[in-house]
C-alpha atoms as a PDB file:
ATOM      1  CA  UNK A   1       0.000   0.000   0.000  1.00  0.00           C
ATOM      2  CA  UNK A   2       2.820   2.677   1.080  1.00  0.00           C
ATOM      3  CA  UNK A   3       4.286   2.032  -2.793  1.00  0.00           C
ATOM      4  CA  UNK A   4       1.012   2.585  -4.200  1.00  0.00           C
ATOM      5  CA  UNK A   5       0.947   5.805  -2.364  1.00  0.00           C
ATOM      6  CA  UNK A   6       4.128   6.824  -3.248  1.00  0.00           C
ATOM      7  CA  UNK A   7       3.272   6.116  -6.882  1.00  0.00           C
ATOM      8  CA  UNK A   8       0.200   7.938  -6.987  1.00  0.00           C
ATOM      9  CA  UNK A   9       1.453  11.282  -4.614  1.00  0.00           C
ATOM     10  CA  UNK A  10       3.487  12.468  -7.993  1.00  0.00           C
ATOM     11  CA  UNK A  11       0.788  11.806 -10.549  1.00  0.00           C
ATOM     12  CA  UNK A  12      -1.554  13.774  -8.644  1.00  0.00           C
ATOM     13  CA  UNK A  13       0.581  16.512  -8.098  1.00  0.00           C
ATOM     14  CA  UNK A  14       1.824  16.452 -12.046  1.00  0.00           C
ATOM     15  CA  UNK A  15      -1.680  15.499 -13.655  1.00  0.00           C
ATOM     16  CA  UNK A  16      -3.969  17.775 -11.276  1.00  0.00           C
ATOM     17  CA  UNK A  17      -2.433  20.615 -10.063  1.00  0.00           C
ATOM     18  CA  UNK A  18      -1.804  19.510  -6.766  1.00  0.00           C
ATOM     19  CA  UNK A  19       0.589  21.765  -5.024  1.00  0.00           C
ATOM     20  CA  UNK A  20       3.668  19.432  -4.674  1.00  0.00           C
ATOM     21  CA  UNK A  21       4.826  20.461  -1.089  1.00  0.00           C
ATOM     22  CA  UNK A  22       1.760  18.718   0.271  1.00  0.00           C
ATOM     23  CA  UNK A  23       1.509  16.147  -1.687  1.00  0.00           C
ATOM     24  CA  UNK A  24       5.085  14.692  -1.493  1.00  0.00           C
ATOM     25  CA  UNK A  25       5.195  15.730   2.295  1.00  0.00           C
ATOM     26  CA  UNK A  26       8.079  18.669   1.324  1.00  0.00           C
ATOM     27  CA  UNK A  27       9.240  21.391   3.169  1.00  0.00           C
ATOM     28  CA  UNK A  28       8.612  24.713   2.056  1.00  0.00           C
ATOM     29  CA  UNK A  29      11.259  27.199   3.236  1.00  0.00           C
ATOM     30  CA  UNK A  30      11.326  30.892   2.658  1.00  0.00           C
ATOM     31  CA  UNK A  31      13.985  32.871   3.019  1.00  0.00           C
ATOM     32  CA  UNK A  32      14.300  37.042   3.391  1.00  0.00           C
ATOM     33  CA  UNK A  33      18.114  37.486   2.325  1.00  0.00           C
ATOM     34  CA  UNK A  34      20.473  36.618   5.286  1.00  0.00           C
ATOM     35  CA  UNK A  35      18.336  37.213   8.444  1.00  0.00           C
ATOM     36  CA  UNK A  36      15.307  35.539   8.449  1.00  0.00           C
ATOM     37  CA  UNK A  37      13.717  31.789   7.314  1.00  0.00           C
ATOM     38  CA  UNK A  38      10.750  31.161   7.763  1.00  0.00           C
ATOM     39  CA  UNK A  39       9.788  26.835   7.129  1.00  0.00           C
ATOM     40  CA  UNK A  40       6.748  24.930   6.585  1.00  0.00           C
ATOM     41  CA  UNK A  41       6.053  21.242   6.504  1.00  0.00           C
ATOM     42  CA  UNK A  42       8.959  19.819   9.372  1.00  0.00           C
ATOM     43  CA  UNK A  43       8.323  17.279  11.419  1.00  0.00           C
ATOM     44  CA  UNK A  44       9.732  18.877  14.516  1.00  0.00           C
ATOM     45  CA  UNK A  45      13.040  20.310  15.961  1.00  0.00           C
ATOM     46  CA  UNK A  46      16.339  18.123  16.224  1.00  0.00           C
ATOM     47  CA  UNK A  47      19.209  20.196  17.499  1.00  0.00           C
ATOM     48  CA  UNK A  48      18.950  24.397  18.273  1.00  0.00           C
ATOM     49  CA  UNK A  49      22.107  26.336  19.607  1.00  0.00           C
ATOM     50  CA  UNK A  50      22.740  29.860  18.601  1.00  0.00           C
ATOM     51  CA  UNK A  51      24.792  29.289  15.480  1.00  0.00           C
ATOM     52  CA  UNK A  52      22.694  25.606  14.084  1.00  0.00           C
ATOM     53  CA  UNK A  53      19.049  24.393  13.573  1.00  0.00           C
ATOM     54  CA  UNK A  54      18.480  20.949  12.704  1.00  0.00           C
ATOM     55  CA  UNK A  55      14.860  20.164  11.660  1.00  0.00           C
ATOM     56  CA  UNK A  56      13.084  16.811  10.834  1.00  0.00           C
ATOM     57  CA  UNK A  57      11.582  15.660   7.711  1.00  0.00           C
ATOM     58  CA  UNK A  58       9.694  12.866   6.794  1.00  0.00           C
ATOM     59  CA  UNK A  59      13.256  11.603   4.826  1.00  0.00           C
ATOM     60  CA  UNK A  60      16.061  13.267   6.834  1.00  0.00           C
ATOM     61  CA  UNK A  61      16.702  16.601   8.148  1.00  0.00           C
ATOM     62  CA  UNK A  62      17.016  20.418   6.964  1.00  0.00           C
ATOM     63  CA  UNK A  63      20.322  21.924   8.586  1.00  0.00           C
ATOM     64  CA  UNK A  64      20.605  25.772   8.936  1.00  0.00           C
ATOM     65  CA  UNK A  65      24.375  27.186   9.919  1.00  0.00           C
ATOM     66  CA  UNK A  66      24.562  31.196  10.746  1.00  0.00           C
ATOM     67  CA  UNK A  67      25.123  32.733  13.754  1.00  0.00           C
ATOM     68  CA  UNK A  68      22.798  34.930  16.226  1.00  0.00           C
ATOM     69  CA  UNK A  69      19.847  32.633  16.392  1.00  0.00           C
ATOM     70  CA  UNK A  70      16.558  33.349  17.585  1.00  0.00           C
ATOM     71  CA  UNK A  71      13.668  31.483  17.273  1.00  0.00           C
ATOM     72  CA  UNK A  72      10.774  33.970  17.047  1.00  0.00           C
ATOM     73  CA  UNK A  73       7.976  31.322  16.325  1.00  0.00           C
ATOM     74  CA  UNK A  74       7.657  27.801  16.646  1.00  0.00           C
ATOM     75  CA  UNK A  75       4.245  25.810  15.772  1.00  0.00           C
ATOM     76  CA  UNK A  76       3.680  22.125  15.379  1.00  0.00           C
ATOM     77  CA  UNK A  77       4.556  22.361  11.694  1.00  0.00           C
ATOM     78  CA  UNK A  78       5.895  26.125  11.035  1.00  0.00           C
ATOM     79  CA  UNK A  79       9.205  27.535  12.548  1.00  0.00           C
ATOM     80  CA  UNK A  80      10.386  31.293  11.754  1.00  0.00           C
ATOM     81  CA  UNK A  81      13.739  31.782  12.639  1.00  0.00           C
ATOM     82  CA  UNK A  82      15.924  35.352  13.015  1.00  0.00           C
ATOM     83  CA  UNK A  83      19.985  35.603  12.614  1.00  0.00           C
ATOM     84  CA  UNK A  84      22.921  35.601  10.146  1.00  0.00           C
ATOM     85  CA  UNK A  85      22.028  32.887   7.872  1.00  0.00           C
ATOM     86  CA  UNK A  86      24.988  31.163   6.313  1.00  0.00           C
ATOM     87  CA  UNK A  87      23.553  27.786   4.622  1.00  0.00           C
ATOM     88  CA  UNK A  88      20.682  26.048   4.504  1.00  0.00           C
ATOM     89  CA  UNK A  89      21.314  21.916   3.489  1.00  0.00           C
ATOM     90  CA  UNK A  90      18.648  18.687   3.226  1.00  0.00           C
ATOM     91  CA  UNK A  91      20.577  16.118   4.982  1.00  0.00           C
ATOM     92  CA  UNK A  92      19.385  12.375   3.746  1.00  0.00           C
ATOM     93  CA  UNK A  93      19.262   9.700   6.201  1.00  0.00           C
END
C-alpha cells in the first residue's frame, strides 16, 4: 500500500495541479536574504544552539548554519527563525 501511495502522490501533483509540497510531504522554506527563514512542513526540531538548527523531515533533516539565532515562532509544523544565515542543506538519512 505505502508504494502505491508513493506512486500515486506524484501523478496527482503532475496530472492535477496539486501543489507538490503537500503532496510529497516537502518542506517549504522561505527565506528574506540573510536574516530571516521562515519553514513549513517539518516534522519537529532536532538540534537548536545559537549558530545551528536541525529540523526533521519525513526523509532526513534540513540543517541551517549562521550565527545569532533566535527562534521567534515555533508551531507544530511552522518555525520562523531570526539571525545571520549562512547555509541552509537537506541532509538524507
Amino acid at each position: 500500500m505505502k508504494k502505491l501511495q508513493q506512486g500515486l502522490r506524484p501523478w496527482l501533483t503532475k496530472y492535477l495541479a496539486f501543489p507538490s509540497d503537500i503532496m510529497l510531504e516537502l518542506p517549504r522554506i522561505t527565506v528574506v536574504g540573510q536574516i530571516h527563514v521562515y519553514i513549513e512542513n517539518h516534522k519537529g526540531l532536532a538540534t537548536y544552539s545559537e549558530s545551528e538548527l536541525k529540523l526533521k523531515m519525513n526523509k532526513g533533516y534540513v540543517k541551517i548554519t549562521g550565527s545569532s539565532f533566535v527562534l521567534k515562532m515555533m508551531l507544530p509544523e511552522e518555525i520562523l527563525l531570526e539571525g545571520v544565515i549562512r547555509d541552509i542543506t537537506f541532509v538524507t538519512d
